[in-house]
N, C-alpha and C. Protein backbone atom coordinates (compact mmCIF):
# COMPACT_ATOMS: atom_id res chain seq x y z
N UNK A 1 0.85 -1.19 0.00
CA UNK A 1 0.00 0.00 0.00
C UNK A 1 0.88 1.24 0.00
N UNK A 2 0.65 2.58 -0.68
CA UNK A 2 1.31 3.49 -0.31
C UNK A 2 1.46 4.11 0.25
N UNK A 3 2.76 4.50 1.02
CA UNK A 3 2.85 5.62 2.45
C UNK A 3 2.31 6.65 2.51
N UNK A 4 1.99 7.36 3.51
CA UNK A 4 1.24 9.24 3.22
C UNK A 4 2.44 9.71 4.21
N UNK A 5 2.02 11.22 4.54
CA UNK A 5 2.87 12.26 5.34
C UNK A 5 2.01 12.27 6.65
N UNK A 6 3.04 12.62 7.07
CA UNK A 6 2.94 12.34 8.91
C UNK A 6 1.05 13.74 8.74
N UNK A 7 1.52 14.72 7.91
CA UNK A 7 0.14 15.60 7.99
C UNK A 7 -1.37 14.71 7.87
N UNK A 8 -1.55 13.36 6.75
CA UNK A 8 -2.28 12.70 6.24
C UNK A 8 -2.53 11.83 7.40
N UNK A 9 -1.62 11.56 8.22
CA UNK A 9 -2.00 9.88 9.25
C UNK A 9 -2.46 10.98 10.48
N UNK A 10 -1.77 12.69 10.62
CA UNK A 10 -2.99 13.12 11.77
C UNK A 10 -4.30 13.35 11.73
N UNK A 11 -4.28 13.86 10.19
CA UNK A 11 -6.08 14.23 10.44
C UNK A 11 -6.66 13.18 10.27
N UNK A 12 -6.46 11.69 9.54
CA UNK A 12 -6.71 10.57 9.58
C UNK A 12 -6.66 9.75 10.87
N UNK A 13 -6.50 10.06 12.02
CA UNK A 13 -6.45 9.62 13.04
C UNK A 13 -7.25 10.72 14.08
N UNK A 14 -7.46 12.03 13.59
CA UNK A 14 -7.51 13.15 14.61
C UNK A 14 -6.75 13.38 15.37
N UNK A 15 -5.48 13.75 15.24
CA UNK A 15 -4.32 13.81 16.06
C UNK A 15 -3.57 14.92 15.45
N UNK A 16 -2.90 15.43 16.28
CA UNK A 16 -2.01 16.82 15.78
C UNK A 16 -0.79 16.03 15.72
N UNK A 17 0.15 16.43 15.01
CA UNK A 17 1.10 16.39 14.22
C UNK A 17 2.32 15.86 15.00
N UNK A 18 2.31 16.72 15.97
CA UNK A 18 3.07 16.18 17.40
C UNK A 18 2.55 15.19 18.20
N UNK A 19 1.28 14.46 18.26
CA UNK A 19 1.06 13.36 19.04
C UNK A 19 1.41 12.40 18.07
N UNK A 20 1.55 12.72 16.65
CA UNK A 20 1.57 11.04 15.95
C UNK A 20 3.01 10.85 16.03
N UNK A 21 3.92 11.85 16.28
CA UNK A 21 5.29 11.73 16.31
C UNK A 21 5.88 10.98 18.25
N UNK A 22 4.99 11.71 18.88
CA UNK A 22 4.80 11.00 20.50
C UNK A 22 4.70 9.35 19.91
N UNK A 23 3.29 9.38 19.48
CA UNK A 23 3.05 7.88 18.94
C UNK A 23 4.10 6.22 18.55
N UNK A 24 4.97 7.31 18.02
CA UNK A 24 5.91 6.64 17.16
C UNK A 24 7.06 6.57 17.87
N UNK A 25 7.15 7.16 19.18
CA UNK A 25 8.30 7.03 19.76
C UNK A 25 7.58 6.13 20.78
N UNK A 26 6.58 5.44 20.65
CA UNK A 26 5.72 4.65 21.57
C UNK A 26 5.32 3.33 20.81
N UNK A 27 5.75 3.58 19.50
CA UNK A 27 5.98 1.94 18.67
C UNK A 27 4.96 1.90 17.61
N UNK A 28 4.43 3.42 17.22
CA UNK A 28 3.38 3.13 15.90
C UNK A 28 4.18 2.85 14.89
N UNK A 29 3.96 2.65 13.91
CA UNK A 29 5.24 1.85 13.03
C UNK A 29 5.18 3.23 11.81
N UNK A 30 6.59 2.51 11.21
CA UNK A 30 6.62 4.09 10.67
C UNK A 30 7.60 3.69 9.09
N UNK A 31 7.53 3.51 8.29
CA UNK A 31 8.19 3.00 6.70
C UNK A 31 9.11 3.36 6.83
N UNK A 32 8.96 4.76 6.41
CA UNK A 32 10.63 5.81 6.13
C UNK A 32 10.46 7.34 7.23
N UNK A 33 11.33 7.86 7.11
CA UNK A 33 10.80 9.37 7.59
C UNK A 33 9.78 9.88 7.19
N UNK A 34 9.15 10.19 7.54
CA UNK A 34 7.89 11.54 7.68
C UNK A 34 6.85 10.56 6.64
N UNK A 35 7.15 9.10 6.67
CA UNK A 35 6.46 7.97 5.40
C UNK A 35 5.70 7.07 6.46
N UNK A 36 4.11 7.03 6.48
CA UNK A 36 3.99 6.02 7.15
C UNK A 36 2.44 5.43 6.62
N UNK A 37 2.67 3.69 6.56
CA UNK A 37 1.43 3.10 5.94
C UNK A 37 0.16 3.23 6.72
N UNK A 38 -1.24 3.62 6.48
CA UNK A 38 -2.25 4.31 6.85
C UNK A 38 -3.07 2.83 7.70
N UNK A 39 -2.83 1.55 7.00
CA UNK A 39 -3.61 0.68 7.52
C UNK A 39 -2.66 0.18 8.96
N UNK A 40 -1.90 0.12 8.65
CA UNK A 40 -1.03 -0.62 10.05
C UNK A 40 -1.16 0.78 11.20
N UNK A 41 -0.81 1.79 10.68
CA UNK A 41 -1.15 3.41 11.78
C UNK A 41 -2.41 3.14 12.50
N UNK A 42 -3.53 2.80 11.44
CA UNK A 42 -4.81 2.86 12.34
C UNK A 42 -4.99 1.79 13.37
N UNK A 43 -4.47 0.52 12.76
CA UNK A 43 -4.19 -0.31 13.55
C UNK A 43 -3.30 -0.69 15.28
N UNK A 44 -2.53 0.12 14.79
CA UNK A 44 -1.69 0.08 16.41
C UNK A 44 -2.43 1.38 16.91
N UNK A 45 -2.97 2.23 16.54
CA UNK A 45 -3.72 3.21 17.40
C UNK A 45 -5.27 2.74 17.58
N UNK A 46 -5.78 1.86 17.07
CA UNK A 46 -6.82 1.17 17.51
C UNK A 46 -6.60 -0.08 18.95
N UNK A 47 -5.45 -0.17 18.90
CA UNK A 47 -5.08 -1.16 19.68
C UNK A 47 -4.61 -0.25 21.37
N UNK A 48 -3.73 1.06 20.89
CA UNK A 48 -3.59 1.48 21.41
C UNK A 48 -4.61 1.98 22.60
N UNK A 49 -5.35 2.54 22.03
CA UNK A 49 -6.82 2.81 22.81
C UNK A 49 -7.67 2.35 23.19
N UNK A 50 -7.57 0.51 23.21
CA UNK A 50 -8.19 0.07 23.63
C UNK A 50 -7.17 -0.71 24.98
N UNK A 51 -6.03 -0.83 24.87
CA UNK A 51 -5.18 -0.66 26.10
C UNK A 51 -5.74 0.52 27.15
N UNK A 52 -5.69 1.55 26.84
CA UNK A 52 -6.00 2.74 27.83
C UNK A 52 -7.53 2.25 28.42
N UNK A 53 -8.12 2.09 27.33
CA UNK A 53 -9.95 1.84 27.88
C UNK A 53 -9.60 0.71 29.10
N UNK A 54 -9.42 -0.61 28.56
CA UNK A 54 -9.01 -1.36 29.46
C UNK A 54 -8.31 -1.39 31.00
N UNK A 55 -7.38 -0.18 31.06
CA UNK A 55 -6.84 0.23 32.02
C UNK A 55 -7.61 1.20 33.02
N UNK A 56 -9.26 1.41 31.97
CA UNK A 56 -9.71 2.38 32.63
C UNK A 56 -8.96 4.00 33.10
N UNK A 57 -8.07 4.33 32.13
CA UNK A 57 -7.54 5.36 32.09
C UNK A 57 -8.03 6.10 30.88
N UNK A 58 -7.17 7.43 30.50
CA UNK A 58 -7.07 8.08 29.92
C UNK A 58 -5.90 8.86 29.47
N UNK A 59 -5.81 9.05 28.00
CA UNK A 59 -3.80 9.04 27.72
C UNK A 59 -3.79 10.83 27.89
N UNK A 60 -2.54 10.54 28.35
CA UNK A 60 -2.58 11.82 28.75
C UNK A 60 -1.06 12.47 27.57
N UNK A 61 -1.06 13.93 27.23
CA UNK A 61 -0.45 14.40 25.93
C UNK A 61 1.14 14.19 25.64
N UNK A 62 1.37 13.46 26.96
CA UNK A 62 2.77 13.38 27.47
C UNK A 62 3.16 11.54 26.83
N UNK A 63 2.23 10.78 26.66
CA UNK A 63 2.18 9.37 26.21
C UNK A 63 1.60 8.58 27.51
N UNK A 64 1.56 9.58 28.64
CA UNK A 64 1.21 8.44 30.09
C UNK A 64 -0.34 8.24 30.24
N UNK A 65 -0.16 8.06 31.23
CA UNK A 65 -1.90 7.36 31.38
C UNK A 65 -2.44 7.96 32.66
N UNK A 66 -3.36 8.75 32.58
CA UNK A 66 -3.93 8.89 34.04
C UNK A 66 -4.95 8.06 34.51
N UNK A 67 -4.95 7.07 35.34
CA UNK A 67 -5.74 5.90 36.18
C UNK A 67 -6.80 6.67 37.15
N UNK A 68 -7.73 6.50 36.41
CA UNK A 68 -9.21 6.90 37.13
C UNK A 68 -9.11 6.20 38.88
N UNK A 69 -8.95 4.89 39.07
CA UNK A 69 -8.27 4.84 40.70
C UNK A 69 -7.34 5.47 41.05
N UNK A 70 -6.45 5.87 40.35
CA UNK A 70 -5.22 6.90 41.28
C UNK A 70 -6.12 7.95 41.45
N UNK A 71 -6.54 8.06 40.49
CA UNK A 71 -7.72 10.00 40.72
C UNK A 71 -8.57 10.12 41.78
N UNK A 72 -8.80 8.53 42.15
CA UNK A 72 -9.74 8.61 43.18
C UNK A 72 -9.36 8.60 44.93
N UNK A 73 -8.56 7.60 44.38
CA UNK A 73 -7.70 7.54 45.60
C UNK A 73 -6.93 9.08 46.21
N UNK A 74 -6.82 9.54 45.02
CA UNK A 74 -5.99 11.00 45.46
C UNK A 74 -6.57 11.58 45.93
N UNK A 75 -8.40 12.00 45.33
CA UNK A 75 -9.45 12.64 45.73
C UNK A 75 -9.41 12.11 47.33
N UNK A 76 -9.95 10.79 47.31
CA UNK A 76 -9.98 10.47 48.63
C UNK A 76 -9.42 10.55 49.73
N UNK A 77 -7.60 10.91 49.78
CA UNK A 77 -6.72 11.25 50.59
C UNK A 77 -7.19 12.58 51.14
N UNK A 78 -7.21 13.34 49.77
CA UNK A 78 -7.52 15.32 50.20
C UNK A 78 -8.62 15.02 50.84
N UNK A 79 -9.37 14.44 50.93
CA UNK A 79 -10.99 14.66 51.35
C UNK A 79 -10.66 14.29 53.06
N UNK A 80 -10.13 12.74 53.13
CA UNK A 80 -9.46 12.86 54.38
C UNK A 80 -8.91 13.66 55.19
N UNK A 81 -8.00 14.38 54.57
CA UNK A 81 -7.24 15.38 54.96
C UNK A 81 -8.11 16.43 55.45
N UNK A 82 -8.57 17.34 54.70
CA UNK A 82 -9.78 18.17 54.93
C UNK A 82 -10.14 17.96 56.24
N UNK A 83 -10.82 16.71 56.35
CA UNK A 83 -11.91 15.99 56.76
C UNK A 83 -11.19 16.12 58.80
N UNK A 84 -9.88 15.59 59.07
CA UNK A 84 -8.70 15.22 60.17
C UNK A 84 -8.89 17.09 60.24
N UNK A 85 -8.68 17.82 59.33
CA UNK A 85 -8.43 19.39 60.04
C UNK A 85 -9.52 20.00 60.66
N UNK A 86 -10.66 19.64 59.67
CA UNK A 86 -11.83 20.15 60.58
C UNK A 86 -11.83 19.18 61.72
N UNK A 87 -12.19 18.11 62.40
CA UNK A 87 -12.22 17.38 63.50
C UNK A 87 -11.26 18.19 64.65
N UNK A 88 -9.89 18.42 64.08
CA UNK A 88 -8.83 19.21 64.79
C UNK A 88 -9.77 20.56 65.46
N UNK A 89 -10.03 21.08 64.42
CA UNK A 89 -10.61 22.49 64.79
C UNK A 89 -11.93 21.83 65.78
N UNK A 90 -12.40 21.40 65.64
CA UNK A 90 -13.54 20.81 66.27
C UNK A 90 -13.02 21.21 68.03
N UNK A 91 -11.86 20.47 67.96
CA UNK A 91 -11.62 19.67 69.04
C UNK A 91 -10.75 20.90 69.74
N UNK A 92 -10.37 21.82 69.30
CA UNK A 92 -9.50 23.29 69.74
C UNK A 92 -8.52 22.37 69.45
N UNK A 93 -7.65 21.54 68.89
CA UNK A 93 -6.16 21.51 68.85
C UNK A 93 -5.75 21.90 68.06
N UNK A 94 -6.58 22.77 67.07
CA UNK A 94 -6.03 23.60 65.66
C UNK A 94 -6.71 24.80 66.08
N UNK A 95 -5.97 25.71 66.36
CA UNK A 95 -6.59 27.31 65.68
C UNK A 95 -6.42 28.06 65.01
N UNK A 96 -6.94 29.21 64.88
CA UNK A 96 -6.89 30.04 63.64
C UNK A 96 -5.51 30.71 63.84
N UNK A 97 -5.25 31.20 62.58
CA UNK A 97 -3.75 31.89 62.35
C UNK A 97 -4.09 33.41 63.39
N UNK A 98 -5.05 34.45 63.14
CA UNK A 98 -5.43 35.24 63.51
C UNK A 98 -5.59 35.06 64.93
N UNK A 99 -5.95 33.62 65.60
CA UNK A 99 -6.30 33.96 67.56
C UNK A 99 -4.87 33.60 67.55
N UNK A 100 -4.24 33.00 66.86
CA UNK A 100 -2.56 32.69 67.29
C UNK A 100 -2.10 34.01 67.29
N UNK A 101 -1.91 35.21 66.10
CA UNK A 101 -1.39 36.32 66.04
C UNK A 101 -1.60 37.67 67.30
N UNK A 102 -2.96 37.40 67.30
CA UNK A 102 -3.57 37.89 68.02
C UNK A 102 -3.09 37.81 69.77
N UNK A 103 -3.02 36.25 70.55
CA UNK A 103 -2.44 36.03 70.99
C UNK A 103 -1.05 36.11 71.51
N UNK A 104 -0.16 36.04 70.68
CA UNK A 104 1.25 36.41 70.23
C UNK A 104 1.41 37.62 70.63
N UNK A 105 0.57 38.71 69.79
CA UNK A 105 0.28 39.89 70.37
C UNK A 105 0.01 40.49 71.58
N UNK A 106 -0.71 39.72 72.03
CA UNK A 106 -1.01 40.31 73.85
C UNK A 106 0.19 39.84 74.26
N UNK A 107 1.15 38.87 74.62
CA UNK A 107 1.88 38.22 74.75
C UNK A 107 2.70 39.34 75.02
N UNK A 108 3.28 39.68 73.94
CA UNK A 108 4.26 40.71 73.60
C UNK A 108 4.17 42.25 74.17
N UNK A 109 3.06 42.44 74.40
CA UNK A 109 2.67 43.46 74.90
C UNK A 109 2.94 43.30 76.63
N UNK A 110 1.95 42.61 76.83
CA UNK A 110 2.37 42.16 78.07
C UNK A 110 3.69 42.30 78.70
N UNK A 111 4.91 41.29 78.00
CA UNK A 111 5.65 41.24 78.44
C UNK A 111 6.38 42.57 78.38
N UNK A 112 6.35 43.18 77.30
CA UNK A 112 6.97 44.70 77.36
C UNK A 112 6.36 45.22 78.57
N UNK A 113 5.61 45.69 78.46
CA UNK A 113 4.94 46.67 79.97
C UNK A 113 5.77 45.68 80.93
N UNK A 114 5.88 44.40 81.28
CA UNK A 114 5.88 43.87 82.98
C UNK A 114 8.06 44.56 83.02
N UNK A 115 8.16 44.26 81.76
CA UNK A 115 10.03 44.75 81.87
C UNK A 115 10.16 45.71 81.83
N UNK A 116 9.24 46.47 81.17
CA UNK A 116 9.67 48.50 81.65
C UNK A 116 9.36 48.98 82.79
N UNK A 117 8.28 48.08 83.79
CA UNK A 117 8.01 48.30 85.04
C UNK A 117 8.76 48.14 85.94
N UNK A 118 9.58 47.52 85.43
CA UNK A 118 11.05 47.02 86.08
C UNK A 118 11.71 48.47 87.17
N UNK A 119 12.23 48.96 86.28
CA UNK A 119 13.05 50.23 86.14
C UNK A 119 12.66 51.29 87.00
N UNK A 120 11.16 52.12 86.96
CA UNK A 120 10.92 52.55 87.76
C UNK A 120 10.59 51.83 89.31
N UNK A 121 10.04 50.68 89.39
CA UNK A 121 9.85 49.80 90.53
C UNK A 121 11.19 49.61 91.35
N UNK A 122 12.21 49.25 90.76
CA UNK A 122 13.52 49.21 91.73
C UNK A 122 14.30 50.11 91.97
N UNK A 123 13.52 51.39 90.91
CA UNK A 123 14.74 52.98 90.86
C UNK A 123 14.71 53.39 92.70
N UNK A 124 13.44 53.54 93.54
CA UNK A 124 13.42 53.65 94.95
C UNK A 124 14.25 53.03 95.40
N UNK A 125 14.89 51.62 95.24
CA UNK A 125 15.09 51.07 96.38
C UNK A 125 16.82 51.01 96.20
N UNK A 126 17.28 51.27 94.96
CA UNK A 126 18.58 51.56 94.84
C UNK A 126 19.16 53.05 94.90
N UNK A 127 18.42 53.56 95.29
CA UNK A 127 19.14 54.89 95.62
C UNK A 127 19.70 54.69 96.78
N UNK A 128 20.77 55.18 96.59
CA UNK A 128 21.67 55.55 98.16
C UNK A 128 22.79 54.14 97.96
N UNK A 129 22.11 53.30 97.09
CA UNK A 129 22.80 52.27 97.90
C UNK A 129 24.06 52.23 96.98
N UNK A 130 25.38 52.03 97.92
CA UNK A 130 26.66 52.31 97.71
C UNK A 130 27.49 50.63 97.03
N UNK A 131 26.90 49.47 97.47
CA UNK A 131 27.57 48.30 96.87
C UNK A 131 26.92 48.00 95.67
N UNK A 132 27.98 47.76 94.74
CA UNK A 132 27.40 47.47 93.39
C UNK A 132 26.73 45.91 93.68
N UNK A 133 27.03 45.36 94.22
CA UNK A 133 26.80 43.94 94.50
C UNK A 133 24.94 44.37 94.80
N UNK A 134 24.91 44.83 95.60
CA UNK A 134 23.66 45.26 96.19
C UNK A 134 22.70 45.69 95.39
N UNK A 135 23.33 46.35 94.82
CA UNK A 135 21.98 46.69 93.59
C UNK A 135 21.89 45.79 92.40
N UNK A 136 23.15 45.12 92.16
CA UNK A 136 22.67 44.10 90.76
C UNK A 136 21.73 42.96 91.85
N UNK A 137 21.83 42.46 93.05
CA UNK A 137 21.14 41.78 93.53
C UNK A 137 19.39 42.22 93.56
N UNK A 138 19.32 43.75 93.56
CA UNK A 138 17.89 43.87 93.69
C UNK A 138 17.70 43.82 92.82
N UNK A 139 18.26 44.53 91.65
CA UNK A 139 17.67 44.24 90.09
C UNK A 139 17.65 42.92 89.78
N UNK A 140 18.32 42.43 90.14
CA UNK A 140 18.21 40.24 89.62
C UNK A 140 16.98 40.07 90.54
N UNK A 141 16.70 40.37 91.62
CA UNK A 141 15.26 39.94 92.48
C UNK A 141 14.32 40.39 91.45
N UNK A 142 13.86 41.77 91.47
CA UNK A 142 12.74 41.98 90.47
C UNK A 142 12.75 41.56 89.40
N UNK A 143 13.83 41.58 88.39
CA UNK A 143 13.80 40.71 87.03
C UNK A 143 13.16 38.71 87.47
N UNK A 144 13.64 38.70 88.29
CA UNK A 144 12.83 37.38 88.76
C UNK A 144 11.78 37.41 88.84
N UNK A 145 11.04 38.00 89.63
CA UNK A 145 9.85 38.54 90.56
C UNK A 145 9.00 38.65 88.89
N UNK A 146 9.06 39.59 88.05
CA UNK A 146 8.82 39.74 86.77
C UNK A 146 8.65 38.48 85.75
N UNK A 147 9.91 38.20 86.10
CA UNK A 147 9.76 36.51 85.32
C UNK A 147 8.58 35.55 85.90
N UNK A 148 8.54 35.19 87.03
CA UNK A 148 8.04 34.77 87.77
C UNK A 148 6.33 35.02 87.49
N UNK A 149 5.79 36.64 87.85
CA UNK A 149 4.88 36.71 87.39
C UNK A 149 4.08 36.43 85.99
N UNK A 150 4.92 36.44 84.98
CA UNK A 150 4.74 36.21 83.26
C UNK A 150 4.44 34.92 83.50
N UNK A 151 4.97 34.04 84.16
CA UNK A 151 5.08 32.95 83.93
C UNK A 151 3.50 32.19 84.63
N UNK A 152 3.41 32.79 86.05
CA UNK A 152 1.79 32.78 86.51
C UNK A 152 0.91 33.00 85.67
N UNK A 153 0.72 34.42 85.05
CA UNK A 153 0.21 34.76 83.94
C UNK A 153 -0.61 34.04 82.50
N UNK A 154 1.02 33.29 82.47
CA UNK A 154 0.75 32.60 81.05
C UNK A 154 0.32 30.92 81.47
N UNK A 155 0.32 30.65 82.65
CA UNK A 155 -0.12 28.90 82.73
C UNK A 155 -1.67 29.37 83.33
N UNK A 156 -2.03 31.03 83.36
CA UNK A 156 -3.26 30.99 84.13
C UNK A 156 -4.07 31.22 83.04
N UNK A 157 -3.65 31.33 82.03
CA UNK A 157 -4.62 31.38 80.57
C UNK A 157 -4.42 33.11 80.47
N UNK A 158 -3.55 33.53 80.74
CA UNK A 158 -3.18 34.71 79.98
C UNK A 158 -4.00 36.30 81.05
N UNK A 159 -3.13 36.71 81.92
CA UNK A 159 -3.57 37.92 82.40
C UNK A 159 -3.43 39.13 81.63
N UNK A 160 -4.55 40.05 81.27
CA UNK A 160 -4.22 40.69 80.13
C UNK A 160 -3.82 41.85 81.14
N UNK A 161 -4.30 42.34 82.03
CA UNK A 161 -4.55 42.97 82.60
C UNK A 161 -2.90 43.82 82.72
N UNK A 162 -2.41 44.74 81.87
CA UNK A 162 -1.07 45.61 82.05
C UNK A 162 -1.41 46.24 83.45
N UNK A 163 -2.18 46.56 83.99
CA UNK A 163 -2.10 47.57 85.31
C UNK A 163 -1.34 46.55 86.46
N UNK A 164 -1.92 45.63 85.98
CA UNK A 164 -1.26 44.46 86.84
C UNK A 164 0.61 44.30 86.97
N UNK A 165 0.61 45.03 85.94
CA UNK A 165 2.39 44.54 86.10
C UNK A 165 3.42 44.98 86.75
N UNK A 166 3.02 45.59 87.90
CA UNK A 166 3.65 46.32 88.75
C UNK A 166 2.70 46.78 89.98
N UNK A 167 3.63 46.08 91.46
CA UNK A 167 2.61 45.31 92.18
C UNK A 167 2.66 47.00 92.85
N UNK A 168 1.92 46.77 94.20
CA UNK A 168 1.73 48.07 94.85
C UNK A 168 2.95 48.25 95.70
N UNK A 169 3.17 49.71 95.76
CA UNK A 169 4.33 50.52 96.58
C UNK A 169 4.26 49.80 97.76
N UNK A 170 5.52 49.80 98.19
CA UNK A 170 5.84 48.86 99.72
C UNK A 170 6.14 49.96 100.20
N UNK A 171 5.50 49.38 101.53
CA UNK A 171 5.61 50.63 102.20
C UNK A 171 7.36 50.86 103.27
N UNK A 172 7.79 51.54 103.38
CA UNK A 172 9.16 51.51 103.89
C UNK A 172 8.83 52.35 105.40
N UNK A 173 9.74 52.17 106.12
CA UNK A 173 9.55 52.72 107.54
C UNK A 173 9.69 53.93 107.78
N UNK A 174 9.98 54.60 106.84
CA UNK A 174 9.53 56.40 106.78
C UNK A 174 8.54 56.96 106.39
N UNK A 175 7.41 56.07 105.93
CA UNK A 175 6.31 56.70 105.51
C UNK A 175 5.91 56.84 106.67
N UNK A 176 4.75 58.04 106.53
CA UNK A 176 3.90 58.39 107.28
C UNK A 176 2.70 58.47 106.40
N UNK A 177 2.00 57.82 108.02
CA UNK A 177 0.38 57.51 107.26
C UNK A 177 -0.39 58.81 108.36
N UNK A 178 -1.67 59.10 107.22
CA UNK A 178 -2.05 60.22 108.37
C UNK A 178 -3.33 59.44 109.27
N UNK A 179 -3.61 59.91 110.38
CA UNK A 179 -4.63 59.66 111.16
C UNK A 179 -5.85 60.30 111.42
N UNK A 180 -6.44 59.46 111.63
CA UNK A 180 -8.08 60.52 111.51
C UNK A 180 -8.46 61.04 112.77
């Protein structure tokens, strides 16, 4: 029989020009260059496609096959997936990005105010005092005392409360209180 051009075996097949050349690097048979017999072409691409049917796939432009069970199975994983995050959220062991940020935020705040309270809170009690020892010791007490409180704070589900971060004036033995 006589050969046609690779143009003649695509539209004779419905195939663009580049899949019959895919084809052929996949074993459609082929005479000479750009020469190929029309009855044996239709033939291994009749055969061809009924491989794919069989497989319950579909050829994909690359020569592979996409498997309607892999598709499903894949579907079915994401759906799972989905499925485990909402339950999470259900359950509070997932939250939103925003109460995390949000959170984070008070956090931060918090802790700023309780460490700048620092400074004025121990400025009273180091005046006068002449050993350096003595005053890095009170400042290491309140930086504790500070730590300490954050730390109450945050296992008590979060004190928002900044007024809180700096406890009340102690009273020292020179005050005078007035009487009624």
């Amino acid at each position: 029989m006589a050969t046609v051009d690779v143009e003649k075996i695509a539209q004779a097949l419905n195939l663009e020009k580049r899949r019959v050349q895919q084809l052929v690097h996949d074993g459609m048979p082929r005479e000479a260059r750009g020469q190929y017999d029309p009855i044996k072409c239709m033939m291994f691409y009749i055969r061809y496609l009924q491989r794919a049917i069989e497989k319950k796939s579909v050829p994909t432009l690359d020569g592979g096959f996409v498997g309607e069970r892999a598709e499903r199975v894949r579907l079915l994983r994401a759906d799972a997936d989905l499925r485990e995050m909402e339950l999470a959220r259900e359950r509070s062991q997932l939250i939103s990005l925003s109460d995390y940020e949000r959170s984070l935020a008070d956090l931060v705040r918090i802790t700023t105010a309780r460490v700048m309270a620092i400074a004025p809170r121990v400025a009273g009690e180091v005046v006068g005092e002449t050993s350096r020892v003595m005053v890095q010791a009170k400042i290491e007490k309140a930086c504790k005392e500070t730590l300490a409180r954050l730390a109450r704070s945050v296992n008590d589900g979060g004190n928002t409360d900044v007024t809180a971060c700096s406890p009340a004036p102690k009273r020292t033995r020179f005050q005078v209180t007035a009487r009624a």
